[in-house]
Protein backbone atom coordinates (compact mmCIF):
# COMPACT_ATOMS: atom_id res chain seq x y z
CA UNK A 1 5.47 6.48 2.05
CA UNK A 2 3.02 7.08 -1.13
CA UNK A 3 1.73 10.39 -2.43
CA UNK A 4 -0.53 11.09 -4.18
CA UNK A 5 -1.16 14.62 -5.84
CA UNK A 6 -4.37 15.38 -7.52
CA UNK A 7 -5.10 18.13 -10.04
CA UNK A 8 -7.59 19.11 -13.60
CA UNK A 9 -10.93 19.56 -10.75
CA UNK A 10 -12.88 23.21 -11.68
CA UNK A 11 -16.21 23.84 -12.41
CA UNK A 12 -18.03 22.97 -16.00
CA UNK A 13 -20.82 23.80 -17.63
CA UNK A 14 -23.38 20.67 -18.15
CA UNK A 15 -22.37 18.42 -21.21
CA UNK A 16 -18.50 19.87 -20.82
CA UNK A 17 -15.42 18.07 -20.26
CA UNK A 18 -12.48 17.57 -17.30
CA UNK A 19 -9.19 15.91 -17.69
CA UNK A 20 -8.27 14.84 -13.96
CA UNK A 21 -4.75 13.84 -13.31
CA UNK A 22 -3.13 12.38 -10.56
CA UNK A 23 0.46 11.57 -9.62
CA UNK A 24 2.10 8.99 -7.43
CA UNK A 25 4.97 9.12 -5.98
CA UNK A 26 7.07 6.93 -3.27
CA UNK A 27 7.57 3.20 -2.63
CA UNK A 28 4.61 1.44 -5.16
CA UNK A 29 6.91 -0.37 -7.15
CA UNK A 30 4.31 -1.66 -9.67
CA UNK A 31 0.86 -0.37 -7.83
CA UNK A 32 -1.86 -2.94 -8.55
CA UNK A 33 -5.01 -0.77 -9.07
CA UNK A 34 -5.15 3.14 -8.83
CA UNK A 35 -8.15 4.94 -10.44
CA UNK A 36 -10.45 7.65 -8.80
CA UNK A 37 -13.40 7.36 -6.49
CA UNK A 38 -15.69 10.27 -5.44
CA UNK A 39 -18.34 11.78 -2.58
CA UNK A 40 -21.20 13.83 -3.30
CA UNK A 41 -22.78 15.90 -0.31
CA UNK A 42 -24.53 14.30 1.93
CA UNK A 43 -23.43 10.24 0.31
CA UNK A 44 -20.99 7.52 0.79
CA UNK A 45 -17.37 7.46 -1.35
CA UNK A 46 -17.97 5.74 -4.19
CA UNK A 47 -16.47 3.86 -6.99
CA UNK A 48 -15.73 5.78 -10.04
CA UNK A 49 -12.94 4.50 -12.37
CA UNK A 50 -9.77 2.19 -11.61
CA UNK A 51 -7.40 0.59 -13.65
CA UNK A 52 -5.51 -2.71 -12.47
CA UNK A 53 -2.01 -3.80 -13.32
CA UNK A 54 -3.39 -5.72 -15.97
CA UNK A 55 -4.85 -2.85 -17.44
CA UNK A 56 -8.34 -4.36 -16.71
CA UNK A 57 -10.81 -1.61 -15.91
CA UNK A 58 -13.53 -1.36 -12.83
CA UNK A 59 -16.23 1.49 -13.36
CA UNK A 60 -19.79 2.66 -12.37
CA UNK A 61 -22.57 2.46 -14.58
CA UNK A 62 -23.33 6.06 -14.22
CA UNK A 63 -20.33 7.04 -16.36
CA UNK A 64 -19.67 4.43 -18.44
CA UNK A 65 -19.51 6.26 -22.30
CA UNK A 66 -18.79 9.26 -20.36
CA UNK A 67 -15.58 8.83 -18.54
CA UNK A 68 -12.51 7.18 -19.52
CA UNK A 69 -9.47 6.28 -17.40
CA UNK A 70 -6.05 5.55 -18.82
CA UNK A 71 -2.46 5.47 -18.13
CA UNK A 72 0.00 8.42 -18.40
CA UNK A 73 3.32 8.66 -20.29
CA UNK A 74 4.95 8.98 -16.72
CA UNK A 75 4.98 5.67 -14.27
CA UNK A 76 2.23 5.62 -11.61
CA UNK A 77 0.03 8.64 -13.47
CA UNK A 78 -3.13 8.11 -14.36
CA UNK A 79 -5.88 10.38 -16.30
CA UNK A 80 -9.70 10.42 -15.87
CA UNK A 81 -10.99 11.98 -18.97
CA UNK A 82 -14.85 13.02 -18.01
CA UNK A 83 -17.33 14.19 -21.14
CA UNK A 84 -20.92 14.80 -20.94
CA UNK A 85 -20.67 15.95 -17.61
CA UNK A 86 -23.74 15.84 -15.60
CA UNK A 87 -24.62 18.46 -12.26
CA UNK A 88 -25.08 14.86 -10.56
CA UNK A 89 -21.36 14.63 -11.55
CA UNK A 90 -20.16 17.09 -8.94
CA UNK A 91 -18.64 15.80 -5.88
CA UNK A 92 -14.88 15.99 -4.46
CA UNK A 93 -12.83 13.07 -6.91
CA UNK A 94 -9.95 11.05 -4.79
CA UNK A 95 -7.45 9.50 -5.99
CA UNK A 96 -6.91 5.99 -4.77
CA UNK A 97 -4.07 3.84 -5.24
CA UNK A 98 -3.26 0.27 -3.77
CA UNK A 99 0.45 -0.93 -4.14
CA UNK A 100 2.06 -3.73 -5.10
CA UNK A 101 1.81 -4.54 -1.09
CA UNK A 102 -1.39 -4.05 -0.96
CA UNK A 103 -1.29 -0.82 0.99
CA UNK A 104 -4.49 1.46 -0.01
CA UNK A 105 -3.24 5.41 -0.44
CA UNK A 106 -5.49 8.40 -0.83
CA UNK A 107 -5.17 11.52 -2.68
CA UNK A 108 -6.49 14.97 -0.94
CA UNK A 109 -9.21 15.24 -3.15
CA UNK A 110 -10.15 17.66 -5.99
CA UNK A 111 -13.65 19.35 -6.40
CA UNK A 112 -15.64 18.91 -9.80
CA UNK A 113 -18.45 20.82 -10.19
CA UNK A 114 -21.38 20.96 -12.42
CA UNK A 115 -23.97 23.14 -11.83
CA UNK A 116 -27.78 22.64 -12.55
């Protein structure tokens, strides 16, 4: 069993910054990707950030310059450091994490928002 425990989500002003941080926990071993994705209102889950094993990363054009994922000092954390935050920024940010088994895990989901 995985876990995954999400936290940094609040609401900014537009053009301020969020650290989001999640934690993973249980049998990964080595996880293969984990990174965040998010859903606005009303819109599919989509792709935000990931970082593989390899340390290659996998992001959306809307943030690139503005976001920037990386590992923490503790195995199996991860950080998404978002700057220049936008109101078309706010959405609920998951965690995602795939293991070294290939199993996909979710996190619960924190809310960022940014108001216009």
């Amino acid at each position: 069993q995985v876990q995954l425990v999400e936290s940094g989500g609040g609401l900014v002003q537009a053009g301020g910054s969020l650290r989001l941080s999640c934690a993973a926990s249980g049998n990964i071993y080595r996880f293969r990707e984990m990174g965040w994705y998010r859903q606005a209102p009303g819109k599919q889950r989509e792709l935000v950030e990931t970082l593989t094993r390899g340390n290659t990363t996998n992001y959306a054009d809307s943030v690139k310059g503005r976001f920037t994922i990386s590992r923490g000092n503790v195995k199996n954390t991860v950080y998404l450091q978002m700057n220049s935050l936008k109101p078309e920024d706010t959405a609920i940010y998951y965690c995602h994490l795939v293991t070294n088994w290939l199993e996909p895990y979710w996190g619960q989901g924190t809310q960022v928002t940014v108001p216009s």
